[in-house]
PDB file of N, CA and C in Angstrom:
ATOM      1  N   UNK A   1     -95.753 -38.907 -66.777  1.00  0.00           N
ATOM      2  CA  UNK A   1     -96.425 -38.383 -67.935  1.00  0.00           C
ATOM      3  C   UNK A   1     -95.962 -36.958 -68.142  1.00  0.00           C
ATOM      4  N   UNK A   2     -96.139 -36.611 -69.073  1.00  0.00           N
ATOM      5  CA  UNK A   2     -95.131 -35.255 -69.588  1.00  0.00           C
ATOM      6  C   UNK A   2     -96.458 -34.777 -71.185  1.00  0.00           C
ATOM      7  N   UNK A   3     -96.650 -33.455 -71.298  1.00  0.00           N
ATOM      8  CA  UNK A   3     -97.377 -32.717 -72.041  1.00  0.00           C
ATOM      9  C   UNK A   3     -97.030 -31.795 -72.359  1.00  0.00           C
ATOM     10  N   UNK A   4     -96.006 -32.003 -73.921  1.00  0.00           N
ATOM     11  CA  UNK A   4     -95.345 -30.810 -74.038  1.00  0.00           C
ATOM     12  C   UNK A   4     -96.760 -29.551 -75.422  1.00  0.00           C
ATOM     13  N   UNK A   5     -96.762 -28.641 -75.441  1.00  0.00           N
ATOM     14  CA  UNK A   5     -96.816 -28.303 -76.615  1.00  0.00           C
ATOM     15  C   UNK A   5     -96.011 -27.189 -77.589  1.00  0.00           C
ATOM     16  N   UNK A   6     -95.604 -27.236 -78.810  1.00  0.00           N
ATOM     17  CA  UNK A   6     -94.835 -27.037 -79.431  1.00  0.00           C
ATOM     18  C   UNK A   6     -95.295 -25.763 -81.017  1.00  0.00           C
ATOM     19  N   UNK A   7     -94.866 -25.064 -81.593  1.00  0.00           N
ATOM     20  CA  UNK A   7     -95.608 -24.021 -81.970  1.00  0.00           C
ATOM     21  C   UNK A   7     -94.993 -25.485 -83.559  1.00  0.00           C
ATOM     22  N   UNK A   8     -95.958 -24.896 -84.406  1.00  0.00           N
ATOM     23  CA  UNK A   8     -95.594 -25.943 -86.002  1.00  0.00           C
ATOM     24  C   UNK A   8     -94.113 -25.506 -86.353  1.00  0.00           C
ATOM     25  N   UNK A   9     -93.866 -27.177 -86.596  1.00  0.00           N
ATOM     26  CA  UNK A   9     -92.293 -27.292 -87.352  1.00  0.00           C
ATOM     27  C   UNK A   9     -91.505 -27.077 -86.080  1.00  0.00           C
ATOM     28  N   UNK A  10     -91.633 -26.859 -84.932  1.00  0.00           N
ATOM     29  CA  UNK A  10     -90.772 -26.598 -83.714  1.00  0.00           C
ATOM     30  C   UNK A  10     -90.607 -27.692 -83.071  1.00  0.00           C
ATOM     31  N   UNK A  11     -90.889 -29.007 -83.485  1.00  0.00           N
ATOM     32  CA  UNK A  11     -90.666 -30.074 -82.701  1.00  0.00           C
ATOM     33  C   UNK A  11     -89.839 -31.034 -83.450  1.00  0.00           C
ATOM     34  N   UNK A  12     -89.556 -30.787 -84.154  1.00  0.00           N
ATOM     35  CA  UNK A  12     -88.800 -31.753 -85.303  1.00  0.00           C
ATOM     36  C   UNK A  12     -87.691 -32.520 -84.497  1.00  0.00           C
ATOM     37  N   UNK A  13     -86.604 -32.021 -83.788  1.00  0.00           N
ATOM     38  CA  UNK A  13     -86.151 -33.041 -82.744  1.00  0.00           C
ATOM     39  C   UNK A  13     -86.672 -34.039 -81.337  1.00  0.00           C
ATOM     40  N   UNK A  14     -87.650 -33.798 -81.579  1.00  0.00           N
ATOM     41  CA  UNK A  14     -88.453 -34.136 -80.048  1.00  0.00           C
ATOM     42  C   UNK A  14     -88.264 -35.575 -80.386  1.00  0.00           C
ATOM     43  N   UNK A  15     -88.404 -36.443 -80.834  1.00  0.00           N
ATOM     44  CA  UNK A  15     -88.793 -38.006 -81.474  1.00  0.00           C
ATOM     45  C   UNK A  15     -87.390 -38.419 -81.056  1.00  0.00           C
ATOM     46  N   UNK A  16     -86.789 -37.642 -81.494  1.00  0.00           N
ATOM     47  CA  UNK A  16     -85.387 -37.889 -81.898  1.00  0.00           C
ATOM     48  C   UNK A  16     -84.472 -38.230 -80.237  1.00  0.00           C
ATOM     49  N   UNK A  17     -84.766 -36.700 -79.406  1.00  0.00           N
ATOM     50  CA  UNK A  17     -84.250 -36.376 -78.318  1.00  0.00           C
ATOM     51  C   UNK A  17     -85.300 -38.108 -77.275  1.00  0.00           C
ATOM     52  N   UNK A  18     -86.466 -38.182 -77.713  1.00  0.00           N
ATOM     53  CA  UNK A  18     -87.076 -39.066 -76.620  1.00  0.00           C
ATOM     54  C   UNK A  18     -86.222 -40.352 -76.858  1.00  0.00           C
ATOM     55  N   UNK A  19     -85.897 -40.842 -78.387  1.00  0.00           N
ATOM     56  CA  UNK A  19     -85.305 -41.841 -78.347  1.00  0.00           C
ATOM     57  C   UNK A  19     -83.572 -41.828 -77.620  1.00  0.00           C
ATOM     58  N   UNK A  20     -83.396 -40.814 -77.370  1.00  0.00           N
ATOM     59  CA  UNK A  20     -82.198 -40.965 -76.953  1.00  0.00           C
ATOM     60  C   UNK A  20     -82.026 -41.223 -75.432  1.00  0.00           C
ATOM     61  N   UNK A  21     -83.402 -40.860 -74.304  1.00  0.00           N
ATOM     62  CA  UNK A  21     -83.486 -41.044 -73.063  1.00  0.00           C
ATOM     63  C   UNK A  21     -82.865 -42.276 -72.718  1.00  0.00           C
ATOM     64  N   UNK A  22     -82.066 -42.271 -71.364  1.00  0.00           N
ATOM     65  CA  UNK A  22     -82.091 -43.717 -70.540  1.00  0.00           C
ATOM     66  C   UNK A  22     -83.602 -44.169 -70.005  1.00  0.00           C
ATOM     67  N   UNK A  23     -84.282 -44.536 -71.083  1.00  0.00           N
ATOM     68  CA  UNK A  23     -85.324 -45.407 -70.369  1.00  0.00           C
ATOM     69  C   UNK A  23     -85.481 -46.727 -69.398  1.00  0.00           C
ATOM     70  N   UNK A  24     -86.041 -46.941 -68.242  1.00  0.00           N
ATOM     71  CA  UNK A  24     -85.513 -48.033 -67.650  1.00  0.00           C
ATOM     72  C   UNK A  24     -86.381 -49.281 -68.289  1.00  0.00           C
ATOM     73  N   UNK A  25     -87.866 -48.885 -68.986  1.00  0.00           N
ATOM     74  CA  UNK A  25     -88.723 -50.450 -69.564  1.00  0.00           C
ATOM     75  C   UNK A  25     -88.419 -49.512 -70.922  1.00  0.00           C
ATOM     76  N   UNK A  26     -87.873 -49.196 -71.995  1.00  0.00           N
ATOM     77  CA  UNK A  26     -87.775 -48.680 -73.115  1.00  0.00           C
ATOM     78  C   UNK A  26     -89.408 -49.058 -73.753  1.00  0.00           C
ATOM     79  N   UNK A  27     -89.885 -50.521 -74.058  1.00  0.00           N
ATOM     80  CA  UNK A  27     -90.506 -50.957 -74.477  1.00  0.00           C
ATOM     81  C   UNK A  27     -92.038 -50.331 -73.976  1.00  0.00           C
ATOM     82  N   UNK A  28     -92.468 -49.779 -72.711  1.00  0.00           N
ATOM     83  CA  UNK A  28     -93.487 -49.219 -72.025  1.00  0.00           C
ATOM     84  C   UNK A  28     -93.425 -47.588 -72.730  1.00  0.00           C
ATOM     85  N   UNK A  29     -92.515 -46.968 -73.044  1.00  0.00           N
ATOM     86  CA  UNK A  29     -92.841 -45.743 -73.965  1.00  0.00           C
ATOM     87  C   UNK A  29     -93.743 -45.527 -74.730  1.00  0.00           C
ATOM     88  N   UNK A  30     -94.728 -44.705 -74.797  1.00  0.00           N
ATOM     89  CA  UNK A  30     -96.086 -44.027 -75.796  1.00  0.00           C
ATOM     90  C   UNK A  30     -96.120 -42.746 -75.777  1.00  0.00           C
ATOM     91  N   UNK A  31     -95.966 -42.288 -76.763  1.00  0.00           N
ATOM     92  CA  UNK A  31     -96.227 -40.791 -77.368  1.00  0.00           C
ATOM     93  C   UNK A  31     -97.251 -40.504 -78.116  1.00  0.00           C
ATOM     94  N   UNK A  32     -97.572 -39.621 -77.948  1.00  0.00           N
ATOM     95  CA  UNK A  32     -99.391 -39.638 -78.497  1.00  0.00           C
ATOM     96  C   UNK A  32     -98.720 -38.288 -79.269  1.00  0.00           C
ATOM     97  N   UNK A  33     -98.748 -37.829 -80.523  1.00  0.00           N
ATOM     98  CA  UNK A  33     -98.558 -36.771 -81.361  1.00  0.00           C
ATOM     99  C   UNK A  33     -99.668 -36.406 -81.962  1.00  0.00           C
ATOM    100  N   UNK A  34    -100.087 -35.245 -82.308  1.00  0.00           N
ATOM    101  CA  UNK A  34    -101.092 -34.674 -82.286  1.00  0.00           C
ATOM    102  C   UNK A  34    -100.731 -32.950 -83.496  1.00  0.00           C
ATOM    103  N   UNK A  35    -100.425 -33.186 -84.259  1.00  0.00           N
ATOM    104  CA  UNK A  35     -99.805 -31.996 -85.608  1.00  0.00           C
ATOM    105  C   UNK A  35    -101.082 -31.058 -86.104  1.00  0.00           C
ATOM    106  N   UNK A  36    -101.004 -29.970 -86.132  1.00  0.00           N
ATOM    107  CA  UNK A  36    -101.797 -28.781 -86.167  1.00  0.00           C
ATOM    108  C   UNK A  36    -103.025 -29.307 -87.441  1.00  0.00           C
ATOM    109  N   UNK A  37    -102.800 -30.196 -88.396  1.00  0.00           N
ATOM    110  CA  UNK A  37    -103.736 -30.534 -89.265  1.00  0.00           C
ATOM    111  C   UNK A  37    -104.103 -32.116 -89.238  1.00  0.00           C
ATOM    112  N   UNK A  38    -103.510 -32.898 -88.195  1.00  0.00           N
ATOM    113  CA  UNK A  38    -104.252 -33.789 -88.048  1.00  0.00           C
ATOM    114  C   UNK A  38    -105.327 -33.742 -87.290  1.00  0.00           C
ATOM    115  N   UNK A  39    -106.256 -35.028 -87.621  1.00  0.00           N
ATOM    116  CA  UNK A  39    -107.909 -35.122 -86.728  1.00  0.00           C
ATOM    117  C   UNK A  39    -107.823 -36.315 -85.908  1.00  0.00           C
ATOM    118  N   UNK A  40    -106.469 -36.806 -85.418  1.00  0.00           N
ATOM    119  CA  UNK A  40    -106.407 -37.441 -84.177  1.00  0.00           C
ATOM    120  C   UNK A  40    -104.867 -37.499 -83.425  1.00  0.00           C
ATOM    121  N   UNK A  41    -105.028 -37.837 -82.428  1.00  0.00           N
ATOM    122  CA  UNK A  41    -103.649 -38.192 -82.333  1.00  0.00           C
ATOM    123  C   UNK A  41    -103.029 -39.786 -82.728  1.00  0.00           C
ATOM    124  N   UNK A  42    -101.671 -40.041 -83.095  1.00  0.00           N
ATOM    125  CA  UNK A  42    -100.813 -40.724 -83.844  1.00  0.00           C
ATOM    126  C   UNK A  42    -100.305 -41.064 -82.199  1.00  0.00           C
ATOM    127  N   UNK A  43     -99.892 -42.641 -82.582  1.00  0.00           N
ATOM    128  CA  UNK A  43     -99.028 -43.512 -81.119  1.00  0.00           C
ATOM    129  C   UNK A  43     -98.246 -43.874 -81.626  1.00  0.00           C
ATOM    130  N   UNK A  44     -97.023 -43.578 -80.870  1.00  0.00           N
ATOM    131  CA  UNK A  44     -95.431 -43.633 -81.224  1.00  0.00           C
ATOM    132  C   UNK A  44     -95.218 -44.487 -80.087  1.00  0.00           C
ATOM    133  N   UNK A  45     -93.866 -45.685 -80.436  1.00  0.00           N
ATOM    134  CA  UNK A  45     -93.836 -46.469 -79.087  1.00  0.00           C
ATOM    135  C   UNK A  45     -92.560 -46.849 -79.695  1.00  0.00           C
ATOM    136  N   UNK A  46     -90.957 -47.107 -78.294  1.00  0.00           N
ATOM    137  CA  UNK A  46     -90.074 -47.656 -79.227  1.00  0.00           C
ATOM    138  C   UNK A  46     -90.184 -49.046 -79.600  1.00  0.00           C
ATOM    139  N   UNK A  47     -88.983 -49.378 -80.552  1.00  0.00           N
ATOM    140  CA  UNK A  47     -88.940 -50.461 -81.217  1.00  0.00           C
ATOM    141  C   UNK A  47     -87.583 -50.382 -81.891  1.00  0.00           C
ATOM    142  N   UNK A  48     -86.594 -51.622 -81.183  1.00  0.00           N
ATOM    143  CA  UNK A  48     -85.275 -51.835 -81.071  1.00  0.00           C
ATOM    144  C   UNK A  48     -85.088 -50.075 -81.209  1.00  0.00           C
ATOM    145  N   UNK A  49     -85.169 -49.215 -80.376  1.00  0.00           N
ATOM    146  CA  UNK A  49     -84.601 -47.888 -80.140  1.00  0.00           C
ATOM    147  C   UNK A  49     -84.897 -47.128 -80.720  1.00  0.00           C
ATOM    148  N   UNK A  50     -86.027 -47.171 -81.693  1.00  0.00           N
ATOM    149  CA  UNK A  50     -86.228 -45.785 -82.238  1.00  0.00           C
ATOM    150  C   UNK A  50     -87.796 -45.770 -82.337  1.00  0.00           C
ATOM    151  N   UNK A  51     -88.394 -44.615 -82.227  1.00  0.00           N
ATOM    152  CA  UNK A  51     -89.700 -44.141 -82.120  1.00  0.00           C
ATOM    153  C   UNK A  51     -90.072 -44.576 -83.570  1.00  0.00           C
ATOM    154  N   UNK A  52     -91.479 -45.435 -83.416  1.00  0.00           N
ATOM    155  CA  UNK A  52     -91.836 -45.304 -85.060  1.00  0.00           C
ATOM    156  C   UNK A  52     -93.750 -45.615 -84.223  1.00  0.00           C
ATOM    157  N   UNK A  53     -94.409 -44.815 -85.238  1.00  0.00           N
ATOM    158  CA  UNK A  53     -95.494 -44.789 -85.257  1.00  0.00           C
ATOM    159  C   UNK A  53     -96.281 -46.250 -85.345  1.00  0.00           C
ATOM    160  N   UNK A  54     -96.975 -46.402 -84.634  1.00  0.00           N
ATOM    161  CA  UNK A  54     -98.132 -47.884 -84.887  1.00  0.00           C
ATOM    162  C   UNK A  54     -99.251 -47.343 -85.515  1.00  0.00           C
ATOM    163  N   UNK A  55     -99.482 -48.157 -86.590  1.00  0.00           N
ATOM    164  CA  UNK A  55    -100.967 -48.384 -87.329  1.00  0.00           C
ATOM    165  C   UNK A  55    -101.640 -48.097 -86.361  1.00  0.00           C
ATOM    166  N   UNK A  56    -102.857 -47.455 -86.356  1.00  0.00           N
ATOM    167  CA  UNK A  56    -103.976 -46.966 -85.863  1.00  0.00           C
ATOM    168  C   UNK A  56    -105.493 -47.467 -86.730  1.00  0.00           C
ATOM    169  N   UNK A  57    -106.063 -48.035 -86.004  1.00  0.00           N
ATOM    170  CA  UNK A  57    -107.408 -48.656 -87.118  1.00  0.00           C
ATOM    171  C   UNK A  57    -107.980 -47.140 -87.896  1.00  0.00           C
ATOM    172  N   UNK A  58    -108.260 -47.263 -88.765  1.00  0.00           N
ATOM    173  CA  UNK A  58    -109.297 -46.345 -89.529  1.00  0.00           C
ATOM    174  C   UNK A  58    -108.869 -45.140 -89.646  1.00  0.00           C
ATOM    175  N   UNK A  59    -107.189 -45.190 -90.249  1.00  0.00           N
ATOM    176  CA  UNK A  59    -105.991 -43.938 -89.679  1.00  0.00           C
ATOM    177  C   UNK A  59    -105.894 -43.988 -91.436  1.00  0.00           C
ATOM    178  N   UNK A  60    -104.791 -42.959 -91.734  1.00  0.00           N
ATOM    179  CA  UNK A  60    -104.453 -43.019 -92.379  1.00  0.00           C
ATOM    180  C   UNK A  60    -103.484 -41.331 -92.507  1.00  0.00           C
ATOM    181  N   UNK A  61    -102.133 -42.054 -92.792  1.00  0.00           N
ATOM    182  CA  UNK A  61    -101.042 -40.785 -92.921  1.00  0.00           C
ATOM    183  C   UNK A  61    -100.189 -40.621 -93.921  1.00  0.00           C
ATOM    184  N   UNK A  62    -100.399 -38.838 -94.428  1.00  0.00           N
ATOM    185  CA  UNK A  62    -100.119 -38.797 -95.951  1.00  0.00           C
ATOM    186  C   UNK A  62     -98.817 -37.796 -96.073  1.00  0.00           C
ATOM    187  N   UNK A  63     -98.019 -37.570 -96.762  1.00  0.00           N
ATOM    188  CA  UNK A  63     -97.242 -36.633 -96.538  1.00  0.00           C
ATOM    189  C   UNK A  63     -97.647 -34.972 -96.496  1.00  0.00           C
ATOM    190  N   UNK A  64     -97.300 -33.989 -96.127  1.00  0.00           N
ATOM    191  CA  UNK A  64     -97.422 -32.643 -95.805  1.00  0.00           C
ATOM    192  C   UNK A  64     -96.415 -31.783 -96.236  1.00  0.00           C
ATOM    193  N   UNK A  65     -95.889 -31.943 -97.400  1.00  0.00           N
ATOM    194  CA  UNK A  65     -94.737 -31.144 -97.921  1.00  0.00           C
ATOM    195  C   UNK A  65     -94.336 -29.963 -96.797  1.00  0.00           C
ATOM    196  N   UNK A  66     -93.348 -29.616 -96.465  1.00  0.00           N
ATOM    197  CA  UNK A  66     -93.128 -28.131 -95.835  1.00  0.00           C
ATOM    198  C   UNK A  66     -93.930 -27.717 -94.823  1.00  0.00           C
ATOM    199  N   UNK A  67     -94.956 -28.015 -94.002  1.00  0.00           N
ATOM    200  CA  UNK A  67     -95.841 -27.975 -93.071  1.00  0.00           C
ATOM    201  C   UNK A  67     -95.797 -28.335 -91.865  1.00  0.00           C
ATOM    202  N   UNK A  68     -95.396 -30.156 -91.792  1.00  0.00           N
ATOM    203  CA  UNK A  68     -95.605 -30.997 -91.054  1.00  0.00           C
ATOM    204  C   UNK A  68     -94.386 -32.226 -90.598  1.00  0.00           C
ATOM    205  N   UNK A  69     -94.152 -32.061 -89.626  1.00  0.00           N
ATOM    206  CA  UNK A  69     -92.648 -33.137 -89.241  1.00  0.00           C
ATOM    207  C   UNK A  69     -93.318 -34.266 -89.388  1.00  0.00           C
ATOM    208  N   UNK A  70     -94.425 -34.905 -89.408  1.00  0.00           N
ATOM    209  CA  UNK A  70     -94.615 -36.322 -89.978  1.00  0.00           C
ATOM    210  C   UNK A  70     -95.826 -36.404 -90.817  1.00  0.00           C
ATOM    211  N   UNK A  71     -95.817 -35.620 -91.616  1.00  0.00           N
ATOM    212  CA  UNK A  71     -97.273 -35.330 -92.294  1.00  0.00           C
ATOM    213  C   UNK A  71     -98.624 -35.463 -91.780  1.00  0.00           C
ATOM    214  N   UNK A  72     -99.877 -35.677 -92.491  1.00  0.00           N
ATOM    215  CA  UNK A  72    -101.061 -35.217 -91.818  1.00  0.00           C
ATOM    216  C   UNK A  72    -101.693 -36.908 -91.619  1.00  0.00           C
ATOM    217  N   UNK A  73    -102.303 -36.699 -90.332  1.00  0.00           N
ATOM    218  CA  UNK A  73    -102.916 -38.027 -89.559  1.00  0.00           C
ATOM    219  C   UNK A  73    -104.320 -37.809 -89.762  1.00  0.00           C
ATOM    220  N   UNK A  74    -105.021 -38.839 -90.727  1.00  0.00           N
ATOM    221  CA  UNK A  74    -106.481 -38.382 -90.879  1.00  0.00           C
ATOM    222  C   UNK A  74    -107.252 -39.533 -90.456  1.00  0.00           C
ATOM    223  N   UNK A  75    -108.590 -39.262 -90.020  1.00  0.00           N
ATOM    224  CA  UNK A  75    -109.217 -40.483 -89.770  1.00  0.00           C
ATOM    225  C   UNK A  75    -109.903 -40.670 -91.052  1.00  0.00           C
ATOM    226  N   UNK A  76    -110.350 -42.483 -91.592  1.00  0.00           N
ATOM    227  CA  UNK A  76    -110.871 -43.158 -92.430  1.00  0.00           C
ATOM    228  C   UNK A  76    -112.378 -42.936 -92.562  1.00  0.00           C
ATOM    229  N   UNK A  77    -112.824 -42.930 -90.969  1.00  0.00           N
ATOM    230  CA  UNK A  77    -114.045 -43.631 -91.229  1.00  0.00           C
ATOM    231  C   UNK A  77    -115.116 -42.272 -90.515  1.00  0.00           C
ATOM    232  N   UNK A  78    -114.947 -41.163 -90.908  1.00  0.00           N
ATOM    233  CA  UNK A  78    -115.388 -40.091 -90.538  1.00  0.00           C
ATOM    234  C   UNK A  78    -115.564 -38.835 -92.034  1.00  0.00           C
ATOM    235  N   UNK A  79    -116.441 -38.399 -92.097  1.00  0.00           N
ATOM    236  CA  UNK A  79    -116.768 -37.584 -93.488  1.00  0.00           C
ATOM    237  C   UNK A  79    -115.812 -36.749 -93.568  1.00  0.00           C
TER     238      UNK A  79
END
């Protein structure tokens, strides 16, 4: 397990660099991302080699013009 943290917009290769690891189960990879204006964290897992986010129940992710390397992660079912 590994816990990086990253100042905003400073991680923009990180996704990138994890997909490139020699993983030995590739498929057992989870990244939990967590962006200065989201209200949860987002699960990243590969799939045929590249990091892509899984649906999250009661999620929902919108773009963040200029802000945010994967825009903002909000929860649904919370005021």
């Amino acid at each position: 397990m590994w816990v990086v943290q990253f100042i905003r917009l400073n991680w923009g290769g990180l996704l990138t660099h994890l997909e490139s690891l020699p993983w030995p189960a590739p498929g057992s990879v989870q990244v939990l991302v967590r962006d200065e204006e989201d209200s949860c964290f987002g699960l990243w897992m590969i799939y045929d080699g590249k990091l892509a986010e899984v649906p999250l129940p009661h999620t929902k992710r919108e773009p963040f013009e200029g802000n945010s390397v994967t825009g903002v992660l909000s929860r649904t079912d919370q005021p």
